[in-house]
N, C-alpha and C. Protein backbone atom coordinates (compact mmCIF):
# COMPACT_ATOMS: atom_id res chain seq x y z
N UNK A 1 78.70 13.14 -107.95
CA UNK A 1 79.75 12.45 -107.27
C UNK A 1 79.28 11.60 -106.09
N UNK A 2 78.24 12.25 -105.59
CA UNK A 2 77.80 11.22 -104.22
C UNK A 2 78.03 10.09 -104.72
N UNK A 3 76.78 9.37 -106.16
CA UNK A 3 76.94 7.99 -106.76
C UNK A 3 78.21 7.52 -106.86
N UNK A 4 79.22 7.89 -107.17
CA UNK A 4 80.57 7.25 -107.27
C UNK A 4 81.29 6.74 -105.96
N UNK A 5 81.24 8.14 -105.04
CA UNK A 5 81.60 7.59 -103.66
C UNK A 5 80.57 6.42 -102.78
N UNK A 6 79.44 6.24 -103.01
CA UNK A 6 78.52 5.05 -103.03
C UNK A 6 78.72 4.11 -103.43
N UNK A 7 78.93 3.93 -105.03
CA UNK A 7 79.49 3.11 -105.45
C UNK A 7 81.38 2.34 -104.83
N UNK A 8 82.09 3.49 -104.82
CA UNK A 8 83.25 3.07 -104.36
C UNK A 8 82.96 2.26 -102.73
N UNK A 9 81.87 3.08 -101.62
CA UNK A 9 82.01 2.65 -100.75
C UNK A 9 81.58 1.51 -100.58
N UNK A 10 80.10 1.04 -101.72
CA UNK A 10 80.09 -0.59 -101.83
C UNK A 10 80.91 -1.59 -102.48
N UNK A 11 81.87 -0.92 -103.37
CA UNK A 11 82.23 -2.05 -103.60
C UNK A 11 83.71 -2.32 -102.75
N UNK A 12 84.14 -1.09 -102.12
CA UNK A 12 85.20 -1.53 -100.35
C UNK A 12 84.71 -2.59 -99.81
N UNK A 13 83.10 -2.16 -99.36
CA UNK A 13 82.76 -3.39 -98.62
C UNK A 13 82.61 -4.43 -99.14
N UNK A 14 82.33 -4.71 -100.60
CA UNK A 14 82.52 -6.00 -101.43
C UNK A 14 84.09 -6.60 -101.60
N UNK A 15 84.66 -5.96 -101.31
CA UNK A 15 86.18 -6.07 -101.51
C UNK A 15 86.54 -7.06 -100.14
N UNK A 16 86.21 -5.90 -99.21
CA UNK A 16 86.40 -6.32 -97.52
C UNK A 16 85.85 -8.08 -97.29
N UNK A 17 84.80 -8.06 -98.08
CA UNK A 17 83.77 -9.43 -97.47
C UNK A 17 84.33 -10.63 -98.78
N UNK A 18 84.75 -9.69 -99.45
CA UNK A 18 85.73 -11.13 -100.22
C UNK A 18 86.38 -11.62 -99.77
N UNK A 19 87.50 -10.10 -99.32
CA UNK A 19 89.07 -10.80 -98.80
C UNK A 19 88.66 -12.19 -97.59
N UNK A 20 87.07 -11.33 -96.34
CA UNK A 20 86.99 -12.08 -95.69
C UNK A 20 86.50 -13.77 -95.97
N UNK A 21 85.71 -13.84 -96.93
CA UNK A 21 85.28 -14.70 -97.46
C UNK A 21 86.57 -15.82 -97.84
N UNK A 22 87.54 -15.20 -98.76
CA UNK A 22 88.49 -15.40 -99.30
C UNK A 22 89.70 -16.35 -97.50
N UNK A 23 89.39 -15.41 -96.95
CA UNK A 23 90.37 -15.88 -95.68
C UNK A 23 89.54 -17.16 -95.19
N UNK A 24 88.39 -17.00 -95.06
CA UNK A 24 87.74 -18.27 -94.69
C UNK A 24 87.80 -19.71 -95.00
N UNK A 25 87.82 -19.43 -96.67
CA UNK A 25 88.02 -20.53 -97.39
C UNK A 25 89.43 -21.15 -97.16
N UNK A 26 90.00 -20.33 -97.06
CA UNK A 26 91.68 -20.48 -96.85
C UNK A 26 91.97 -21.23 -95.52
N UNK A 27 91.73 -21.04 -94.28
CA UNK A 27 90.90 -21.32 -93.32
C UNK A 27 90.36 -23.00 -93.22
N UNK A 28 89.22 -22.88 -93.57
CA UNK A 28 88.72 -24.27 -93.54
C UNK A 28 89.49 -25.34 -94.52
N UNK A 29 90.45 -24.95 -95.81
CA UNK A 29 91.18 -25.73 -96.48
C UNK A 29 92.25 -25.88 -95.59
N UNK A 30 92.61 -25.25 -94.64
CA UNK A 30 94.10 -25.37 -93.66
C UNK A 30 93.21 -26.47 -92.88
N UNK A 31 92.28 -26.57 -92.17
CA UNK A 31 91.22 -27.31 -91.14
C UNK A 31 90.86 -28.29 -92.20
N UNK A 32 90.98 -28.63 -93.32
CA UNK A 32 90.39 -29.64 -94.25
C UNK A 32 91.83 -30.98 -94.21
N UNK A 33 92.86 -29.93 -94.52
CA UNK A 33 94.03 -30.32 -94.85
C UNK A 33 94.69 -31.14 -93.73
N UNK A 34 94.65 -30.63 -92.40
CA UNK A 34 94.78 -30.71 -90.85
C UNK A 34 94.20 -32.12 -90.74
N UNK A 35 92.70 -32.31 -90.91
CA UNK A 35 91.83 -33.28 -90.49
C UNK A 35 92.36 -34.68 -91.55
N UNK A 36 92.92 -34.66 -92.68
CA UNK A 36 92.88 -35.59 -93.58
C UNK A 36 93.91 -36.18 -93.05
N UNK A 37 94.99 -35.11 -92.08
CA UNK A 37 96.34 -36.00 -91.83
C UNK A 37 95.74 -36.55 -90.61
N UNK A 38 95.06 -36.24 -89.56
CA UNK A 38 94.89 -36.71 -88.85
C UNK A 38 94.16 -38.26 -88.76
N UNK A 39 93.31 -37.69 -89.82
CA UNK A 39 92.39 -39.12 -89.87
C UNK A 39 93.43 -40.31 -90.59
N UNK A 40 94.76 -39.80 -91.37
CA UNK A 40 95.38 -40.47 -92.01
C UNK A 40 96.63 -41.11 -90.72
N UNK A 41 96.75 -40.32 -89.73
CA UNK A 41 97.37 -40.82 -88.54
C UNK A 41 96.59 -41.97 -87.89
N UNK A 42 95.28 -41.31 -87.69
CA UNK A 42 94.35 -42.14 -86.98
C UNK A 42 94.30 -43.72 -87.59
N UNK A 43 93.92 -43.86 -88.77
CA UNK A 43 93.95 -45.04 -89.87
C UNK A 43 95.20 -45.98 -89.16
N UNK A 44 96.34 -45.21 -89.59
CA UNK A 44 97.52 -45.81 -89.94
C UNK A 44 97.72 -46.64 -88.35
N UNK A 45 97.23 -46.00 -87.02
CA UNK A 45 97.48 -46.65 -85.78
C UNK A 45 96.58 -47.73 -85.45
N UNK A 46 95.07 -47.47 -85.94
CA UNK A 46 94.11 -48.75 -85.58
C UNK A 46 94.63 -49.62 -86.91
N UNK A 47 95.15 -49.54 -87.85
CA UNK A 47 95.81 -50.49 -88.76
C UNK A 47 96.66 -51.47 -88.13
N UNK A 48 97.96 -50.62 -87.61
CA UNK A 48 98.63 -51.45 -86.71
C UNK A 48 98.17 -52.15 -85.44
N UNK A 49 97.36 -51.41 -84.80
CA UNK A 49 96.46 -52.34 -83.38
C UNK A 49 96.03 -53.44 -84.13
N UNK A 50 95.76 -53.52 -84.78
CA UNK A 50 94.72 -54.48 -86.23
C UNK A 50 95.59 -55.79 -86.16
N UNK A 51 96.83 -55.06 -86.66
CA UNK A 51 97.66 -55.90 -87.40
C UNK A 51 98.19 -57.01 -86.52
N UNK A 52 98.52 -56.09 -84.86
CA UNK A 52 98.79 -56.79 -83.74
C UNK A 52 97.88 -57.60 -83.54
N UNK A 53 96.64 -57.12 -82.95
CA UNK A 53 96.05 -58.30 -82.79
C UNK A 53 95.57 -59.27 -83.34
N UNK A 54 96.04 -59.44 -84.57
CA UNK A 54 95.69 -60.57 -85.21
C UNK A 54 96.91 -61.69 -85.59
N UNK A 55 98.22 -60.93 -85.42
CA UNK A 55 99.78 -61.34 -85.02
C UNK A 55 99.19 -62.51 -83.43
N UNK A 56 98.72 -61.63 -82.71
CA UNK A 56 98.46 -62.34 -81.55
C UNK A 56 97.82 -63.15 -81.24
N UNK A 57 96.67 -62.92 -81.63
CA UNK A 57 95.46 -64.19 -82.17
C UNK A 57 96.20 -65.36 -82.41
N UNK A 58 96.77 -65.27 -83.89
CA UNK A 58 97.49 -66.36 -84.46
C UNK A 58 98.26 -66.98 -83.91
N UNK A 59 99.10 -66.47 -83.17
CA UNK A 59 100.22 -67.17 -82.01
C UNK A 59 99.14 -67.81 -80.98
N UNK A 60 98.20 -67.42 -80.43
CA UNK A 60 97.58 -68.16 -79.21
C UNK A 60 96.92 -69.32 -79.98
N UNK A 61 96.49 -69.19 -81.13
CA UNK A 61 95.65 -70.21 -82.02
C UNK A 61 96.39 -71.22 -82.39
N UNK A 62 97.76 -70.81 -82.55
CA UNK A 62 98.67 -71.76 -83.11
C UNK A 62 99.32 -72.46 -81.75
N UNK A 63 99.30 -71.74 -80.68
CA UNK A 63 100.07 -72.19 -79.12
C UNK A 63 98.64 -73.48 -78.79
N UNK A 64 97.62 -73.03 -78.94
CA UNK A 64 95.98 -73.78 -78.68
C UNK A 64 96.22 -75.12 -79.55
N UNK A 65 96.17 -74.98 -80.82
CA UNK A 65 96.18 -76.04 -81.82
C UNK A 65 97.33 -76.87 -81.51
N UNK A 66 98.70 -76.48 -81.21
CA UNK A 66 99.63 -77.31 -80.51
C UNK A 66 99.46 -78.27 -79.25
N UNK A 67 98.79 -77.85 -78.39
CA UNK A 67 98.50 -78.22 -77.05
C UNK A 67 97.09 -79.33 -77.53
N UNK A 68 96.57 -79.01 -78.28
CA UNK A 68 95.15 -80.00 -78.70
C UNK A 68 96.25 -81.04 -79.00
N UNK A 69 97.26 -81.03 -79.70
CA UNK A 69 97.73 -82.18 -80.38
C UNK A 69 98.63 -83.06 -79.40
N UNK A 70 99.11 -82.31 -78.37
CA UNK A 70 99.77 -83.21 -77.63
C UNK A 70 98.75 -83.88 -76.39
N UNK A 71 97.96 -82.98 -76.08
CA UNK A 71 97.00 -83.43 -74.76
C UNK A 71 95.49 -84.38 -75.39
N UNK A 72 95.55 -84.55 -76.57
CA UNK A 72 94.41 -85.10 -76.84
C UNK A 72 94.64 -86.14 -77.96
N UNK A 73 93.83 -87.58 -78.03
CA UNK A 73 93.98 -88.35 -79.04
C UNK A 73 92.92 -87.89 -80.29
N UNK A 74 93.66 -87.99 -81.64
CA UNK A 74 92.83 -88.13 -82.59
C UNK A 74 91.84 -89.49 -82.50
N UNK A 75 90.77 -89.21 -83.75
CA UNK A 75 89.41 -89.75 -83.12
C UNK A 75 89.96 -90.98 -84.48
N UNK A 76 90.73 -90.97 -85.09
CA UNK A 76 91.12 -92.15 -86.15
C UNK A 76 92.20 -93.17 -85.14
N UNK A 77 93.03 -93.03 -83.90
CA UNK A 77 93.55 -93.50 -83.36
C UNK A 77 92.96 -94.01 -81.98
N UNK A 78 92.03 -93.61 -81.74
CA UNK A 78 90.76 -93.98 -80.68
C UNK A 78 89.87 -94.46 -81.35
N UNK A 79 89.78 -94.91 -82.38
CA UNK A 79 88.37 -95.87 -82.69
C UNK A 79 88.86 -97.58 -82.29
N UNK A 80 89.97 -97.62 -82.75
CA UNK A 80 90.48 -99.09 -82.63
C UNK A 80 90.03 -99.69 -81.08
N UNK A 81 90.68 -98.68 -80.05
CA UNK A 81 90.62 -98.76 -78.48
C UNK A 81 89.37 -98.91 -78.27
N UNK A 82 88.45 -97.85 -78.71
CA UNK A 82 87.06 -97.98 -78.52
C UNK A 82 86.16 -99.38 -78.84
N UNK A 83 86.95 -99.29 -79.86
CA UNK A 83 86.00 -100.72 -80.24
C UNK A 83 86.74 -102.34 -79.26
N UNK A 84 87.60 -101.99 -79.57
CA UNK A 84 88.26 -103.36 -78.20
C UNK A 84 87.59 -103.00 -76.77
N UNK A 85 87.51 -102.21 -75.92
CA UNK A 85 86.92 -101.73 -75.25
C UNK A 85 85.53 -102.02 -74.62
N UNK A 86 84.68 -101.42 -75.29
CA UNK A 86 83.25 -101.95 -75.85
C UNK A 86 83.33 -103.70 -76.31
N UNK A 87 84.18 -104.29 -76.89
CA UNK A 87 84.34 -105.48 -77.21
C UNK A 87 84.32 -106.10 -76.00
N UNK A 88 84.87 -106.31 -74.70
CA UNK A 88 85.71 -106.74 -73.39
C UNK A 88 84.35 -106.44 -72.71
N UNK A 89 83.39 -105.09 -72.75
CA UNK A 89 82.50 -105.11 -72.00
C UNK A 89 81.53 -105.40 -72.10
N UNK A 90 81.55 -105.57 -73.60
CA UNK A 90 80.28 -106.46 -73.77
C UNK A 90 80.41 -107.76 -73.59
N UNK A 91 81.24 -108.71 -73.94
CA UNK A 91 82.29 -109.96 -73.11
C UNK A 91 81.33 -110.43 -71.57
N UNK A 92 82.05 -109.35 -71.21
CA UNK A 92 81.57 -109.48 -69.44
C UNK A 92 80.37 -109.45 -69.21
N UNK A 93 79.47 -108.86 -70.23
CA UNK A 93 77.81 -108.31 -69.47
C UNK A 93 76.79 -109.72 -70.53
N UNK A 94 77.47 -110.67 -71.63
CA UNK A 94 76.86 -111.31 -71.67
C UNK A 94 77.38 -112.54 -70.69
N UNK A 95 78.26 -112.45 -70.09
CA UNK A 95 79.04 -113.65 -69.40
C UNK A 95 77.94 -113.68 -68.21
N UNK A 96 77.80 -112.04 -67.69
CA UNK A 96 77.09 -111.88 -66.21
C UNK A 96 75.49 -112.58 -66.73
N UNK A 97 75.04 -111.71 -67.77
CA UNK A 97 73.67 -112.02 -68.06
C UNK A 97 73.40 -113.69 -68.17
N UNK A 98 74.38 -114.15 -69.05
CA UNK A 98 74.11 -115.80 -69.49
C UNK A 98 74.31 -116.87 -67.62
N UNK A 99 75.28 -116.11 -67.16
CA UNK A 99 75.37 -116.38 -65.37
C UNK A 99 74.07 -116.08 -64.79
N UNK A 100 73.21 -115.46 -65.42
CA UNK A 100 71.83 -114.81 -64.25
C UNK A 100 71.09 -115.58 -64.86
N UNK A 101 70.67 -115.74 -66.27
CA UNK A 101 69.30 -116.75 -66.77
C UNK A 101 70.06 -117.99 -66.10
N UNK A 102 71.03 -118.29 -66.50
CA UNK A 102 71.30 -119.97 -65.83
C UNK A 102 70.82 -120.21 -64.34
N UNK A 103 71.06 -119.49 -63.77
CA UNK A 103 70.54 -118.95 -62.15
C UNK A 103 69.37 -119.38 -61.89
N UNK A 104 68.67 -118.22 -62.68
CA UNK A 104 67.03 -118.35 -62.29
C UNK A 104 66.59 -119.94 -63.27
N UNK A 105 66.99 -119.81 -64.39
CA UNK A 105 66.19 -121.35 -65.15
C UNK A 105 66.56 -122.52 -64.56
N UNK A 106 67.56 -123.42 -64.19
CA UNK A 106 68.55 -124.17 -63.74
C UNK A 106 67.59 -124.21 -61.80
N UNK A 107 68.15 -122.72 -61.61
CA UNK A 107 67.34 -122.95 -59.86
C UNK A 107 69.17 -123.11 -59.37
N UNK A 108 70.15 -123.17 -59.56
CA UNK A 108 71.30 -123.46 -58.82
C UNK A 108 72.67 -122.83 -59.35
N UNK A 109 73.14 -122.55 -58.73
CA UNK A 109 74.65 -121.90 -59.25
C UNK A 109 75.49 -122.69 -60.44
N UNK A 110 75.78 -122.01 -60.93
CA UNK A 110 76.37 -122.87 -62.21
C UNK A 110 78.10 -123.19 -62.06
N UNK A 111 78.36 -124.10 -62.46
CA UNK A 111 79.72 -124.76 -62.00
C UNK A 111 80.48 -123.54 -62.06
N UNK A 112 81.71 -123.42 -61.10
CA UNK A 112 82.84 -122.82 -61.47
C UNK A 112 82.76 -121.10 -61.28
N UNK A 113 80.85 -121.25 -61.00
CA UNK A 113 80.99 -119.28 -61.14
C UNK A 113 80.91 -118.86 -59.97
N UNK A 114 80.93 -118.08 -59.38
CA UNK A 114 81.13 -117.38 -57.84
C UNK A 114 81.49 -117.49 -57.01
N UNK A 115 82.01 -116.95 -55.85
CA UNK A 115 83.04 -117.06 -55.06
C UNK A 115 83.06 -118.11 -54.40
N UNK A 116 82.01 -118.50 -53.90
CA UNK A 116 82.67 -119.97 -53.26
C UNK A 116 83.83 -120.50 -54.38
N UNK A 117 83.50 -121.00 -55.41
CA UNK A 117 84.55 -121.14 -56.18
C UNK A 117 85.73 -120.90 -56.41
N UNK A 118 85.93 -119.50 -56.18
CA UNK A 118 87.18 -118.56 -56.06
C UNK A 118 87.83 -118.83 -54.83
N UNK A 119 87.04 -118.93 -53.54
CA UNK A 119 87.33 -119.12 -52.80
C UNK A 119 88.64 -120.82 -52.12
N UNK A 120 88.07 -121.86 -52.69
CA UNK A 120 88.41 -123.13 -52.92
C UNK A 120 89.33 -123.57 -53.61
């Protein structure tokens, strides 16, 4: 009989270290279960921060892109200006230049140009 009560008393303790075993598992599936909602909370809020800031983005991008259009000329409606522009000043700088060789080659002021002129 000893062997039997040996036997019975190991397999109590095999019993005991199941149940405990058994509770454990039970345990970390409650802590498994716990963590999935959480991380599924967690998700669902940086989703929405997400969502905001890119709601927001878009409004400042679209408030930005508005303000470009009223405070600034397109570059197809500024070429015309540019080129009249540049046209007028280049005008003037061969007027001055063709006024300066006449100057120096000539040796004398050329009719009609400089202030005495203006002056009279």
């Amino acid at each position: 009989m000893p062997e039997t009560e040996k036997i019975n008393e190991i397999l109590a303790r095999l019993d005991e270290r199941s149940k405990a075993i058994n509770d454990s598992m039970k345990s970390l599936q409650e802590n498994i279960i716990s963590f999935k909602h959480d991380l599924k909370t967690q998700n669902d809020t940086l989703v929405k921060k997400i969502e905001k800031s890119e709601d927001d983005f878009n409004a400042r991008l679209e408030k930005l892109e508005s303000k470009i259009e009223l405070n600034y000329v397109k570059q197809e409606k500024f070429n015309p200006i540019e080129r009249i522009v540049y046209g007028i000043i280049g005008l003037i700088l061969v007027a001055v230049c063709t006024g300066l060789l006449s100057y120096v080659i000539v040796g004398k002021q050329p009719v009609g140009v400089g202030i005495g002129s203006i002056i009279k």
